[in-house]
C-alpha atoms as a PDB file:
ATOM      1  CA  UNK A   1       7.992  16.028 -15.950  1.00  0.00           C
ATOM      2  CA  UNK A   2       5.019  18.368 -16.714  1.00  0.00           C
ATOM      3  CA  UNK A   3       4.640  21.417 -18.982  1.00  0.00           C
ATOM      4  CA  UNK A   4       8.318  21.062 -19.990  1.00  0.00           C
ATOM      5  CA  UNK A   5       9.958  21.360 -16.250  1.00  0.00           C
ATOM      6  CA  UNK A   6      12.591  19.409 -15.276  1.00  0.00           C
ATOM      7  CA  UNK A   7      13.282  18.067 -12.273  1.00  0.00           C
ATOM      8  CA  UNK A   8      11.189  15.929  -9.449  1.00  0.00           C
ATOM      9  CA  UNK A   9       8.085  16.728  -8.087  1.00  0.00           C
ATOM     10  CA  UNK A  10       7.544  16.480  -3.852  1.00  0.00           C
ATOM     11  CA  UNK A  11       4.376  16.291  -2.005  1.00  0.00           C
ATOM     12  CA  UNK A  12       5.128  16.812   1.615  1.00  0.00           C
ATOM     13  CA  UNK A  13       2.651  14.078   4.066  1.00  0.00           C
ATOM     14  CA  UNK A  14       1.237  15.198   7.138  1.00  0.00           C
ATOM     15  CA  UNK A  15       3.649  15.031  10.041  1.00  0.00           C
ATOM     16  CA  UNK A  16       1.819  11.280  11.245  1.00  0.00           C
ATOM     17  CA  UNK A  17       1.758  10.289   7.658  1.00  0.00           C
ATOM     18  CA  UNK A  18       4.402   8.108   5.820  1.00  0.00           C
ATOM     19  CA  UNK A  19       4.471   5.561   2.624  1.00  0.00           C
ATOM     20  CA  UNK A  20       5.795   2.073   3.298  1.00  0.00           C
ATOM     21  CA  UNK A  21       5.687  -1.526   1.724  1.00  0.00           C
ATOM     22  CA  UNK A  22       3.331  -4.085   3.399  1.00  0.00           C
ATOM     23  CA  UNK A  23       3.942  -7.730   3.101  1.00  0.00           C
ATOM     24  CA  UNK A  24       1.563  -9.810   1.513  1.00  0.00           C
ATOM     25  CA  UNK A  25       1.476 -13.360   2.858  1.00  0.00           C
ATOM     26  CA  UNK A  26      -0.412 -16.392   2.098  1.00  0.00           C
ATOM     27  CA  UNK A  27      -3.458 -15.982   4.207  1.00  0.00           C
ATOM     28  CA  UNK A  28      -4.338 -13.041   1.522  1.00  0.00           C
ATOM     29  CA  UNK A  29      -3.202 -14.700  -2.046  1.00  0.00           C
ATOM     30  CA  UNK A  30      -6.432 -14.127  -3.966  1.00  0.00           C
ATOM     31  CA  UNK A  31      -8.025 -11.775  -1.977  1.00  0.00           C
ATOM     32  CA  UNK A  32      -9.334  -7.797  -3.494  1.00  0.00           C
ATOM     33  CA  UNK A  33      -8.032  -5.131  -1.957  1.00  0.00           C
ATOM     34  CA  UNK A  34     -11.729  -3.967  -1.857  1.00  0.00           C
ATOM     35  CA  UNK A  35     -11.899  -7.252   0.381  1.00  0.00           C
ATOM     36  CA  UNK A  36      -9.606  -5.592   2.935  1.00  0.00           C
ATOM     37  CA  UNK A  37     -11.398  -2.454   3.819  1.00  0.00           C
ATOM     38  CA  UNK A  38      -8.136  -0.429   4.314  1.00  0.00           C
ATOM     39  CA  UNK A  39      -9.972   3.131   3.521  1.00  0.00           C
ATOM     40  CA  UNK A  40     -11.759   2.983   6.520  1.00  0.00           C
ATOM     41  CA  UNK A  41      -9.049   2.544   8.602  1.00  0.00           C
ATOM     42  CA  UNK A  42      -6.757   5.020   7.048  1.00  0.00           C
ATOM     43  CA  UNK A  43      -4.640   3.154   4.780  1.00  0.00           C
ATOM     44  CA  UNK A  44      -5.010   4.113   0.870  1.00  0.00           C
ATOM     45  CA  UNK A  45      -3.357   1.560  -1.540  1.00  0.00           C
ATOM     46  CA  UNK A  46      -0.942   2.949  -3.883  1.00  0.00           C
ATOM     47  CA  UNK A  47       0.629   0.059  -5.434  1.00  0.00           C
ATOM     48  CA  UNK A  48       1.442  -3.888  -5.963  1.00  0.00           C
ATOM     49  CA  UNK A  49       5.458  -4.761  -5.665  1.00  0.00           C
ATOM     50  CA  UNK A  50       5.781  -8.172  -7.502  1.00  0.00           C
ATOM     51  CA  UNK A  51       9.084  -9.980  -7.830  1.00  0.00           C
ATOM     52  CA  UNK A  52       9.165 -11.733 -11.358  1.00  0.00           C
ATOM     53  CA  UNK A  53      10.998 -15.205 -11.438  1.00  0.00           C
ATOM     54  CA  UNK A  54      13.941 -13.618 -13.198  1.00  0.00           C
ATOM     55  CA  UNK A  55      13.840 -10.933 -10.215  1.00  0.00           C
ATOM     56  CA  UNK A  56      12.678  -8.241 -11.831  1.00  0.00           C
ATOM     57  CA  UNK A  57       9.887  -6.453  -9.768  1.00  0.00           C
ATOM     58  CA  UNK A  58       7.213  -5.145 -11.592  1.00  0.00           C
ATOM     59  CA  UNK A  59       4.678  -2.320  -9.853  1.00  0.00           C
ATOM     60  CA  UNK A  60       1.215  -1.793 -10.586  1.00  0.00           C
ATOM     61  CA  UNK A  61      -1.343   0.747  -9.471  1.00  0.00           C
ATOM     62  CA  UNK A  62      -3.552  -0.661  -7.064  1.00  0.00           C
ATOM     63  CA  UNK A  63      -7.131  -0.415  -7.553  1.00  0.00           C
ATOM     64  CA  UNK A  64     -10.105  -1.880  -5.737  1.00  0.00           C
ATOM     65  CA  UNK A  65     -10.665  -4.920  -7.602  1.00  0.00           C
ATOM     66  CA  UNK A  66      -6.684  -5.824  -7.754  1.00  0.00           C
ATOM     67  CA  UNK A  67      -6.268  -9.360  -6.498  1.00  0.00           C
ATOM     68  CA  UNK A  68      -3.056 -10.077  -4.251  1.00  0.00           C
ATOM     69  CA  UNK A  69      -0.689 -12.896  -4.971  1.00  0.00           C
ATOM     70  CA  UNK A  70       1.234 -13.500  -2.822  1.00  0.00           C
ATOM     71  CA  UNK A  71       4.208 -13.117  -2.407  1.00  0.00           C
ATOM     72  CA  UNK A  72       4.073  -9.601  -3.185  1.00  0.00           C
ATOM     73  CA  UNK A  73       4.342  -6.001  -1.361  1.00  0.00           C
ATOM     74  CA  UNK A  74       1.666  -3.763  -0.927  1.00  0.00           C
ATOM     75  CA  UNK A  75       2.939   0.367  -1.134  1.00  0.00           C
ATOM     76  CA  UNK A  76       0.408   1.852   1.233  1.00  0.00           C
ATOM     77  CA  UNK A  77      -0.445   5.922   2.615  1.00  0.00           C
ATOM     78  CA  UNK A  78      -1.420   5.929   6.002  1.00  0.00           C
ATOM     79  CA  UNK A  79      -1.113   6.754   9.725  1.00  0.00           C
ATOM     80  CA  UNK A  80       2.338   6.409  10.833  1.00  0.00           C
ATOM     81  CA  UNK A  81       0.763   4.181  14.010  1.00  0.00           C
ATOM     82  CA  UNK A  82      -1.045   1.613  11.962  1.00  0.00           C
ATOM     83  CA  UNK A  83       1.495   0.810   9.648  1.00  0.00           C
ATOM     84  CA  UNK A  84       3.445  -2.377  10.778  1.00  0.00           C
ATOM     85  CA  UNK A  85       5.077  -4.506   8.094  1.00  0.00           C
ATOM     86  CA  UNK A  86       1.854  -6.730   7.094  1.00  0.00           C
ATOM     87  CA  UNK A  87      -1.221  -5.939   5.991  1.00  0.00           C
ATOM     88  CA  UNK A  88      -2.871  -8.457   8.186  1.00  0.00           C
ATOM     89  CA  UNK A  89      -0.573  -6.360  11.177  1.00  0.00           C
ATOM     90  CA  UNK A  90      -2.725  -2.694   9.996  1.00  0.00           C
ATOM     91  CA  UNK A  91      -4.274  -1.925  13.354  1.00  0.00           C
ATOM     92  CA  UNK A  92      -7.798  -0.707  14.054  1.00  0.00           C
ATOM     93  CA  UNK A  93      -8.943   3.063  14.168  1.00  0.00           C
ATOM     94  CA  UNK A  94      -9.205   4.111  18.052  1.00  0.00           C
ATOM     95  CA  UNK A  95     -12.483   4.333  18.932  1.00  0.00           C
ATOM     96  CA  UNK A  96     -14.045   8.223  19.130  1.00  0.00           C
ATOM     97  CA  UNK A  97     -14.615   9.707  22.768  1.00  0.00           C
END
């Protein structure tokens, strides 16, 4: 809520746009998402999913120097076509003409 409205705020994505949860597996448990170089292909990190050992999950913002652990999820903005399931799985820009 801001300035005293009620009610839910919407952005509307680009039609090849959507927000999804990445898995984060083993092969990246320490990394930085700086590390990853997901701007350049698109992709902008909006938050960490962790599941707490009582099961409560627990969501940070994601910032360059956040380190993974896995497991965790990884709540990403990006091109509909490079968005897979894993971050590992985030597929290259096409090359220019």
């Amino acid at each position: 809520r801001a300035g005293g409205r009620q009610g839910a705020n919407y952005v509307e994505l680009p039609p090849d746009c959507e927000i999804v949860r990445l898995a984060i597996g083993t092969d990246l448990h320490g990394r930085a998402l700086d590390s990853l170089d997901l701007y350049s292909q698109g992709v902008i990190p909006l938050f960490v999913v962790r599941t707490m050992p009582d099961g409560i999950e627990t969501r940070d913002l994601a910032t360059p120097n956040t380190v993974l652990l896995a497991p965790c999820g990884l709540v990403v903005l990006g091109p509909r076509d490079r968005l897979t399931g894993h971050v590992n799985d985030i597929s290259p820009p096409e090359p220019a003409p």
